[in-house]
Protein backbone atom coordinates (compact mmCIF):
# COMPACT_ATOMS: atom_id res chain seq x y z
CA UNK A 1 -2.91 14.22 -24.91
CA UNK A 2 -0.96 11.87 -23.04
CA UNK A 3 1.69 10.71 -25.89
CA UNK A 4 0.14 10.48 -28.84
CA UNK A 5 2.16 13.33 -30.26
CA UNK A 6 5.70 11.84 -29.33
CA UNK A 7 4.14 8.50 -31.05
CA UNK A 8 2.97 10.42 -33.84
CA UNK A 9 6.18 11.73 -34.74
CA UNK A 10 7.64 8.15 -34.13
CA UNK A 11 5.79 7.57 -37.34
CA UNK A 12 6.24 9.94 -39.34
CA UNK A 13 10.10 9.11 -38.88
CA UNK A 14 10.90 12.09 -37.17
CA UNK A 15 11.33 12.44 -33.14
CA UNK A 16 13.92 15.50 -32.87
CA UNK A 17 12.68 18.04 -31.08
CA UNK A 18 14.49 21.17 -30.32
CA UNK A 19 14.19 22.90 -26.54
CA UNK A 20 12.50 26.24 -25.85
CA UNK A 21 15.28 28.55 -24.20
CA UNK A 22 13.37 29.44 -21.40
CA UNK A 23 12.85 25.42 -20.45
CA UNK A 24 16.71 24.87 -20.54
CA UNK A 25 17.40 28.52 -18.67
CA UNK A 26 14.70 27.72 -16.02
CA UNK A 27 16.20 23.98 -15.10
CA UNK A 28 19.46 25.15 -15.07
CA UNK A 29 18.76 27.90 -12.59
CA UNK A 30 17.20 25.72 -10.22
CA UNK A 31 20.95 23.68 -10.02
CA UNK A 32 22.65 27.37 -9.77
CA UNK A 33 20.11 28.32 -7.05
CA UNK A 34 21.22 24.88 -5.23
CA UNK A 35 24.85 24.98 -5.61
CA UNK A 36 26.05 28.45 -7.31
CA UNK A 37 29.24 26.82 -8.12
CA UNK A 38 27.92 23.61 -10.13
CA UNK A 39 29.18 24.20 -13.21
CA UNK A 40 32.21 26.42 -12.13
CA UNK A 41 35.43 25.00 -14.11
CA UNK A 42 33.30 22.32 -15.85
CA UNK A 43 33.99 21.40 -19.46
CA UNK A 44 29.98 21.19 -20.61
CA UNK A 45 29.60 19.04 -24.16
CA UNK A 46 26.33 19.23 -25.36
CA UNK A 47 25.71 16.41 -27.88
CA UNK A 48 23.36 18.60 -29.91
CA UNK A 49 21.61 17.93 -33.38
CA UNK A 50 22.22 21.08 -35.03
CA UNK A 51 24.58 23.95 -32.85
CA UNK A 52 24.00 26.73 -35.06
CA UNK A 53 20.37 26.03 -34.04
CA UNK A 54 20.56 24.71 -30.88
CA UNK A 55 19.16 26.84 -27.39
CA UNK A 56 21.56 24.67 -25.58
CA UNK A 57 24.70 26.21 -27.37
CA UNK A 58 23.11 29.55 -27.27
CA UNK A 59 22.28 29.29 -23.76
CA UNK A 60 25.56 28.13 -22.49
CA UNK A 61 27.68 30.10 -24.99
CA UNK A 62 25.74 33.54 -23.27
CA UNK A 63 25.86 32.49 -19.63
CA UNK A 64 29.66 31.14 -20.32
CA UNK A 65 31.71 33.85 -17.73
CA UNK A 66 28.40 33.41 -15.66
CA UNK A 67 28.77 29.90 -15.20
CA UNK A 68 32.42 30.13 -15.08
CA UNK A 69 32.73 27.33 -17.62
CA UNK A 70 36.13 26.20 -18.43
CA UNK A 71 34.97 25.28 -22.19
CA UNK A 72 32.19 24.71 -24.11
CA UNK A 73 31.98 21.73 -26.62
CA UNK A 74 29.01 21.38 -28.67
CA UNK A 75 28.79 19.11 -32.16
CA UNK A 76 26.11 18.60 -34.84
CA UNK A 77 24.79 15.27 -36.28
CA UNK A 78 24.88 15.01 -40.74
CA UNK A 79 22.16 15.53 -42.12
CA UNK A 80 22.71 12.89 -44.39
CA UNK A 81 22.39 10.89 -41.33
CA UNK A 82 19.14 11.82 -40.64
CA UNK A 83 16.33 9.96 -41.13
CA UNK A 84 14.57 13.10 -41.47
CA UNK A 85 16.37 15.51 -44.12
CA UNK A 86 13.80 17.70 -45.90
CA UNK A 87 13.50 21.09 -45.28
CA UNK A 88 17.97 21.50 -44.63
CA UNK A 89 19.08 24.68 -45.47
CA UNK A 90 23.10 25.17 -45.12
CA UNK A 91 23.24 28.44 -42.35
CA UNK A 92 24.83 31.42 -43.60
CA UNK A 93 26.86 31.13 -40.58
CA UNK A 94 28.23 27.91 -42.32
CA UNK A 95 28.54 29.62 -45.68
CA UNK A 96 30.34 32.38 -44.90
CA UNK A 97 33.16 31.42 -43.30
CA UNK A 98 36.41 30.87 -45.02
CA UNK A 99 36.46 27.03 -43.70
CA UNK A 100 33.23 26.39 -45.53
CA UNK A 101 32.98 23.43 -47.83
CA UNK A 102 30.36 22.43 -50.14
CA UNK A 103 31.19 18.87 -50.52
CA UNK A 104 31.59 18.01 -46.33
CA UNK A 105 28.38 20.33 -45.49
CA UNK A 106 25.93 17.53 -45.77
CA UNK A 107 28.05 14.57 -45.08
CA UNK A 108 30.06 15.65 -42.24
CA UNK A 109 29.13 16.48 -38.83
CA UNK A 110 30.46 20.08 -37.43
CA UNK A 111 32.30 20.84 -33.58
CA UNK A 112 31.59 24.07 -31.82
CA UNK A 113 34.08 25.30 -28.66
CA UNK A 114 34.08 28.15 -26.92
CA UNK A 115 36.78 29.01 -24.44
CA UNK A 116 37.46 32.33 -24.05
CA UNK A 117 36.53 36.17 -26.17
CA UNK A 118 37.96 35.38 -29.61
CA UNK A 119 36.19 38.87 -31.03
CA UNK A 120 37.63 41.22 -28.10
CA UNK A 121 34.62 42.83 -27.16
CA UNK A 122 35.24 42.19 -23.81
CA UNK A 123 32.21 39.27 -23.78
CA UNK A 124 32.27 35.68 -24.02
CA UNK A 125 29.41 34.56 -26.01
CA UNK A 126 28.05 32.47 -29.11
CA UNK A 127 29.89 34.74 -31.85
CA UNK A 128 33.21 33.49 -29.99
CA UNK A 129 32.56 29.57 -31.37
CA UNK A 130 35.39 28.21 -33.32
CA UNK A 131 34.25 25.31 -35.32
CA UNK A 132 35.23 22.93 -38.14
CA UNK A 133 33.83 19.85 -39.85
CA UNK A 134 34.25 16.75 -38.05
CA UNK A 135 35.95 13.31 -39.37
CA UNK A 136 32.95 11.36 -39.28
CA UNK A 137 28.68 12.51 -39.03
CA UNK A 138 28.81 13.70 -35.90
CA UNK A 139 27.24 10.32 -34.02
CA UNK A 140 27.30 10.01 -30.79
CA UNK A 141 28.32 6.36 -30.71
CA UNK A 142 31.35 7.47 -32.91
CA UNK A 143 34.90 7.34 -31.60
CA UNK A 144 35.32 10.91 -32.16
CA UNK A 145 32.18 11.82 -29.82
CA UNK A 146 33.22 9.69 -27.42
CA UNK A 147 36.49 11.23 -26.68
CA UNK A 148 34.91 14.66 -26.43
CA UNK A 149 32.56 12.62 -23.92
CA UNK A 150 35.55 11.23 -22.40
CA UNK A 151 36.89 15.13 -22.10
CA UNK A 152 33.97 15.99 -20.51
CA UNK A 153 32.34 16.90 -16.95
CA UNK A 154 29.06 17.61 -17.86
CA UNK A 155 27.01 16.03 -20.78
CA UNK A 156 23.68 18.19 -21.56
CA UNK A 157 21.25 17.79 -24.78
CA UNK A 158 17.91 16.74 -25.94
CA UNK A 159 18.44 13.43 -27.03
CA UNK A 160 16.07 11.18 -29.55
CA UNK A 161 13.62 9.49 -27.49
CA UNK A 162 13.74 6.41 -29.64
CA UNK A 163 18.10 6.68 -28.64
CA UNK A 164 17.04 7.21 -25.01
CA UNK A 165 17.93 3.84 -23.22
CA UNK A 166 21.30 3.80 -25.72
CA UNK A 167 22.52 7.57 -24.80
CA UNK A 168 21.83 7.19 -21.23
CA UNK A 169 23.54 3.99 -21.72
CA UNK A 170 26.75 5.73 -22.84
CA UNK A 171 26.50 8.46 -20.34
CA UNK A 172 26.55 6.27 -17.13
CA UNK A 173 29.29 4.00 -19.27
CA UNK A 174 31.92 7.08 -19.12
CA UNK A 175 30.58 7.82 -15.33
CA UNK A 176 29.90 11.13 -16.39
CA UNK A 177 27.53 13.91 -14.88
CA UNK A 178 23.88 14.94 -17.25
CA UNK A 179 21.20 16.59 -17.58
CA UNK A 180 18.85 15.46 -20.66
CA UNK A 181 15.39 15.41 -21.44
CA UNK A 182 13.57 12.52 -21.75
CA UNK A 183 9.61 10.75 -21.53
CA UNK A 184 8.58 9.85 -18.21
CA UNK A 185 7.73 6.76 -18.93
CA UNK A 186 11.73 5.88 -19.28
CA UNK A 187 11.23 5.65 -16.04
CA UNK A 188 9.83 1.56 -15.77
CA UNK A 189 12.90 0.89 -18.38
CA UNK A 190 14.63 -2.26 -17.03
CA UNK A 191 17.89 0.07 -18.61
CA UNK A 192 16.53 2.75 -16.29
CA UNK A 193 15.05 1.66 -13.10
CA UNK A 194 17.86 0.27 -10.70
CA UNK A 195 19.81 3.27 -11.87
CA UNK A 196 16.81 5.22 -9.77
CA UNK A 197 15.95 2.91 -7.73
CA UNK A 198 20.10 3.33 -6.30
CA UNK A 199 19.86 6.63 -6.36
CA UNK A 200 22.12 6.97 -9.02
CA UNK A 201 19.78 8.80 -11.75
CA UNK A 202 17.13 10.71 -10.42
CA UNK A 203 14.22 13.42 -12.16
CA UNK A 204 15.22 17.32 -13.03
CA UNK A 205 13.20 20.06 -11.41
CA UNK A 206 10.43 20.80 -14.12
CA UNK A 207 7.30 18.73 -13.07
CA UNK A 208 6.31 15.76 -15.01
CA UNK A 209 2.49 17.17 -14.98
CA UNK A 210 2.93 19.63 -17.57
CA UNK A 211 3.73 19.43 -21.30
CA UNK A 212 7.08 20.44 -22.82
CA UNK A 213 7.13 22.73 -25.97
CA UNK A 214 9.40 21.53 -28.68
CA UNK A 215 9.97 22.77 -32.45
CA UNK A 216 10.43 20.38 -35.11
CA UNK A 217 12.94 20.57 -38.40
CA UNK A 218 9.46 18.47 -39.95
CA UNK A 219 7.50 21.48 -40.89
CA UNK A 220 5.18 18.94 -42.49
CA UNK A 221 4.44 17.34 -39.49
CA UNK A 222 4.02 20.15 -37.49
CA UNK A 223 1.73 21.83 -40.32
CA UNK A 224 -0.56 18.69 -39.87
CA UNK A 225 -0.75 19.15 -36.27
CA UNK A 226 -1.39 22.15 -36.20
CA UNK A 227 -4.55 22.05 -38.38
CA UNK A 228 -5.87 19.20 -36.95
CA UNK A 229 -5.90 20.23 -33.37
CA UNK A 230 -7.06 23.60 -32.10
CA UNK A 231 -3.84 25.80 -29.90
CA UNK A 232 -3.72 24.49 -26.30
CA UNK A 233 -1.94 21.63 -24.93
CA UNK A 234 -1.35 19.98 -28.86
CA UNK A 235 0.75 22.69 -30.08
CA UNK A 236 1.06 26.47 -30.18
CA UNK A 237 3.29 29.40 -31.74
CA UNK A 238 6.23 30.16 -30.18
CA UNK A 239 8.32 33.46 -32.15
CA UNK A 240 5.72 32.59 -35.28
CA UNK A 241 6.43 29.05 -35.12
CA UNK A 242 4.71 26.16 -34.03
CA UNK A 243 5.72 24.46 -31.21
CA UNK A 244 4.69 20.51 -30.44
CA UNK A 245 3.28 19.71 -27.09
CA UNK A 246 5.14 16.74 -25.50
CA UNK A 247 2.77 15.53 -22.47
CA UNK A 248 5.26 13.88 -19.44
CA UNK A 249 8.26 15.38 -20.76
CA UNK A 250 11.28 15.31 -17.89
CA UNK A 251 14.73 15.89 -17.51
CA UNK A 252 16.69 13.39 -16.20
CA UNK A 253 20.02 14.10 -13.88
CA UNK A 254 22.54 13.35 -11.30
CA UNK A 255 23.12 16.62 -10.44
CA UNK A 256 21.78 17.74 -7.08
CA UNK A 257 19.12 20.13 -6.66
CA UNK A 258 16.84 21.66 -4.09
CA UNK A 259 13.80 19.85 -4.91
CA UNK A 260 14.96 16.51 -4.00
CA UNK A 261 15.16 17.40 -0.76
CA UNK A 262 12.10 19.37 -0.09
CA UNK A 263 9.96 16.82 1.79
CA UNK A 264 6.59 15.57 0.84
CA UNK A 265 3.59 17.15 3.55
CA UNK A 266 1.92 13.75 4.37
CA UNK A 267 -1.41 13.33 6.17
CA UNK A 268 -2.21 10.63 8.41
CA UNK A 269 -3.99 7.39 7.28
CA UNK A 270 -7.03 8.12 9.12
CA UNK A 271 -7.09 12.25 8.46
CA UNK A 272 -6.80 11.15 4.68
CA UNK A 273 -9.93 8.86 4.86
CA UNK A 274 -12.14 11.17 6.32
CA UNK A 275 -11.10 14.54 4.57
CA UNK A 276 -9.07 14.11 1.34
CA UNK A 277 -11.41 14.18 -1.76
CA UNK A 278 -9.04 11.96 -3.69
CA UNK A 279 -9.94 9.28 -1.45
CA UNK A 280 -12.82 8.52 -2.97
CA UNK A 281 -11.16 6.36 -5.16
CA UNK A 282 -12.27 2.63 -4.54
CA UNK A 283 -8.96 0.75 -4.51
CA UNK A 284 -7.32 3.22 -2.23
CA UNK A 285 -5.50 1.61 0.62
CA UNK A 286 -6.32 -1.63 -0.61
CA UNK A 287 -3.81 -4.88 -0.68
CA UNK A 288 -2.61 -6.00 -3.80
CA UNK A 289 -3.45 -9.24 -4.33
CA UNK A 290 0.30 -10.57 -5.67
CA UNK A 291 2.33 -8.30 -3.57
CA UNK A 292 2.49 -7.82 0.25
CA UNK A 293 2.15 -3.97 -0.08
CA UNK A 294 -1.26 -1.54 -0.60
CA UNK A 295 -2.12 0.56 -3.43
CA UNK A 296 -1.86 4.78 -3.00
CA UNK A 297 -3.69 5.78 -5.74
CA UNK A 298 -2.08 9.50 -5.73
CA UNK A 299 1.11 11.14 -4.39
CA UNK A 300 -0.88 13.39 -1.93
CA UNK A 301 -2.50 10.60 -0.44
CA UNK A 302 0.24 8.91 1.10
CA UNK A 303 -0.35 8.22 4.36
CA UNK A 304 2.31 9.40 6.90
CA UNK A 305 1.75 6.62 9.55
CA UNK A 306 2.17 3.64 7.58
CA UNK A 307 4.89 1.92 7.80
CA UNK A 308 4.64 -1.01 4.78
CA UNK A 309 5.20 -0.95 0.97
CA UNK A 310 3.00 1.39 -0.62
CA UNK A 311 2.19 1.05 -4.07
CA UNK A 312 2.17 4.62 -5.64
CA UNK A 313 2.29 6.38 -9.27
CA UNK A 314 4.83 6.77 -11.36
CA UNK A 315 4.56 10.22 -11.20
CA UNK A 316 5.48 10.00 -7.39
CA UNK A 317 8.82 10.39 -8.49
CA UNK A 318 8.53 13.90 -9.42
CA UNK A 319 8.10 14.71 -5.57
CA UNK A 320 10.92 11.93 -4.68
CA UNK A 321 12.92 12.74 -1.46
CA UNK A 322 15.74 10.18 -0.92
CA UNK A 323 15.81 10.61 2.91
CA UNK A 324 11.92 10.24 3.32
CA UNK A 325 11.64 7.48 1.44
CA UNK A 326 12.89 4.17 0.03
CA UNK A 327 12.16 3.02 -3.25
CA UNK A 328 11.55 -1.28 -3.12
CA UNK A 329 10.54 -2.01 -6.56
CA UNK A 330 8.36 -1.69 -9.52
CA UNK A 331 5.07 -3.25 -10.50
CA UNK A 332 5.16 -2.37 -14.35
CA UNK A 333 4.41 -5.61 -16.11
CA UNK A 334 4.27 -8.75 -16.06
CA UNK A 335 7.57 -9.51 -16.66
CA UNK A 336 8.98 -9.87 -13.46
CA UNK A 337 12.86 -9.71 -12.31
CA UNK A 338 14.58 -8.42 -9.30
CA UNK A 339 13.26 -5.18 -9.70
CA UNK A 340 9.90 -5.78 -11.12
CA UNK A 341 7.31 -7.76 -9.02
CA UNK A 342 4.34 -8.38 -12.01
CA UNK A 343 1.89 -6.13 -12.56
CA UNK A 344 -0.35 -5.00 -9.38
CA UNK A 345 -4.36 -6.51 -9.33
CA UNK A 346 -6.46 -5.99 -6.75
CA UNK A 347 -9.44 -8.28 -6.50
CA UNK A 348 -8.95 -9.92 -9.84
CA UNK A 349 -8.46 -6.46 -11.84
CA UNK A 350 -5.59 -5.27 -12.66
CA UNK A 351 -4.55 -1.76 -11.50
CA UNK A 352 -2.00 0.61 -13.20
CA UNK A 353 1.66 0.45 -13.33
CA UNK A 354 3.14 1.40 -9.71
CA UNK A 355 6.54 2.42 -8.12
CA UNK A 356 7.02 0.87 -4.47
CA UNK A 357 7.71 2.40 -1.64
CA UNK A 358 8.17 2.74 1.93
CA UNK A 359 8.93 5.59 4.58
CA UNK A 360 12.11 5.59 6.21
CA UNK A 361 11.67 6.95 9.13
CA UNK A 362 8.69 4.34 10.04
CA UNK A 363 9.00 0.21 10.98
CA UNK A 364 6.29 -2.06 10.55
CA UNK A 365 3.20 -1.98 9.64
CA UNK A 366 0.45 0.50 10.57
């Protein structure tokens, strides 16, 4: 699939795509299970595209006393705004409130907070929101979003993918702590790199291997899909909807988790050679021919006894432990800057875009 449906919907003007529940609820545990006090007296703003729809305010809204948040702030982007607008339908959560207003609805973006049990049920959750239109569309660039960013501890959302480099941009500007979903190829952004590189952004839990879900407000689009592909790793029906496969979908953070430390079971050069199948690859432990370093053509053949600059997938960074290893560089293009050292060849050809590496706990060479 690789990303032909993320460039698809580039096309068709339309790359929102709203998070499963259970996606957000499973990466989120995996920071609880690290450090059960993470979000304990955080204010959380998730920079969402529509709250009243959003999993992210539903999530946090019903795991508020859980978390022991301190307050939720969650706000909505116009859909006059939009690129995309057919198919808007004002929610009779909007309509029936007393606040509601038929000439803002469309042209004004909308702020969500939660901070304690407005109904007296004796539960914090989503039916204790308080919300009202905003001054401007709800952009995050806006003066208004940014001081609810400024307020902020923890920024969480599903960003645009075409707004990637610009959000994360605006995140690291305010110094703030995330969690948002991006493509892994965001990774080799000059924007992006020396902020993983310095340890300063790093991957979320969920593995890079496997396709995120996402709905779409373009039922057009994901009609089309959807009858040109058969169910599998395209699309498929989530609650009676349909769902659009995102291949090398990742979260990106700087909140610690477990993973990041778990550290990578390495065989020796040798042991790999003789009984790793993966091996059979013909470049494998080769020398580049521009870069003093040899190419590892997959993550579990690293060997544990060298000692040089490795060149090894992109993907490597999904199993990235900052005390086993140092990251050097990148070999992404042919572009080349401080962090980028040209694209890798080896014998003439040219091989495919590589992170580089070395162990830390090994000098020299082999």
């Amino acid at each position: 699939m690789a990303n032909t449906n993320l460039s698809q919907a580039k096309n068709a003007k339309n790359d929102e795509f709203y998070t499963q529940y259970q996606d957000i609820e499973k990466e989120v545990n995996a920071y609880i299970e690290y450090n059960p006090d993470v979000f304990k007296d955080k204010i959380i703003f998730l920079p969402c595209d529509d709250p009243e729809w959003s999993n992210f305010t539903k999530y946090f809204a019903q795991n508020f006393k859980k978390l022991k948040l301190k307050k939720l702030i969650s706000t909505s982007y116009a859909v006059e705004s939009k690129t995309y607008k057919n198919g808007y339908q004002t929610t009779l959560f909007e309509k029936q409130n007393p606040i509601f207003d038929k000439n803002k609805t469309r042209i004004k973006g909308k702020i969500f907070t939660l901070t304690k049990d407005k109904t007296g049920d004796g539960k914090i959750n989503i039916d204790d929101l308080d919300w009202k239109y905003m001054e401007g569309d709800g952009d995050f660039r806006s003066k208004e979003v940014k001081r609810l960013r400024d307020e902020a501890d923890i920024i969480i959302t599903n960003p645009p993918f075409s707004l990637f480099r610009e959000f994360l941009a605006w995140i690291i500007e305010a110094k703030k702590q995330f969690l948002i979903i991006a493509n892994m190829n965001a990774i080799t952004y000059k924007e992006v790199f020396p902020l993983i590189k310095e340890n300063k952004v790093w991957l979320g839990v969920k593995s890079t291997s496997k396709a995120m879900f996402f709905k779409t407000s373009n039922k057009e689009y994901a009609s089309r899909v959807s009858s040109e592909r058969p169910e599998g790793s395209w699309w498929r029906k989530v609650d009676g909807e349909v769902c659009i496969g995102i291949n090398n979908s990742c979260w990106f953070t700087n909140i610690d988790h477990g993973r990041r430390h778990q550290k990578l079971p390495l065989m020796t050069m040798a042991d790999n050679l003789k009984y790793n199948k993966k091996m059979l690859d013909k470049n494998s432990y080769d020398k580049y021919d521009n870069y003093e370093a040899i190419e590892v053509s997959f993550t579990n053949t690293i060997p544990s006894d060298y000692g040089g600059v490795m060149g090894v997938p992109v993907s490597f960074l999904d199993k990235y432990n900052p005390e086993q290893f140092e990251i050097i560089g990148e070999m992404v293009s042919t572009q080349k800057d401080e962090y980028n050292f040209g694209y890798p060849f080896i014998n003439k050809k040219k091989v495919y875009a590589r992170i580089l590496i070395k162990h830390k706990e090994i000098k020299g060479k082999r």
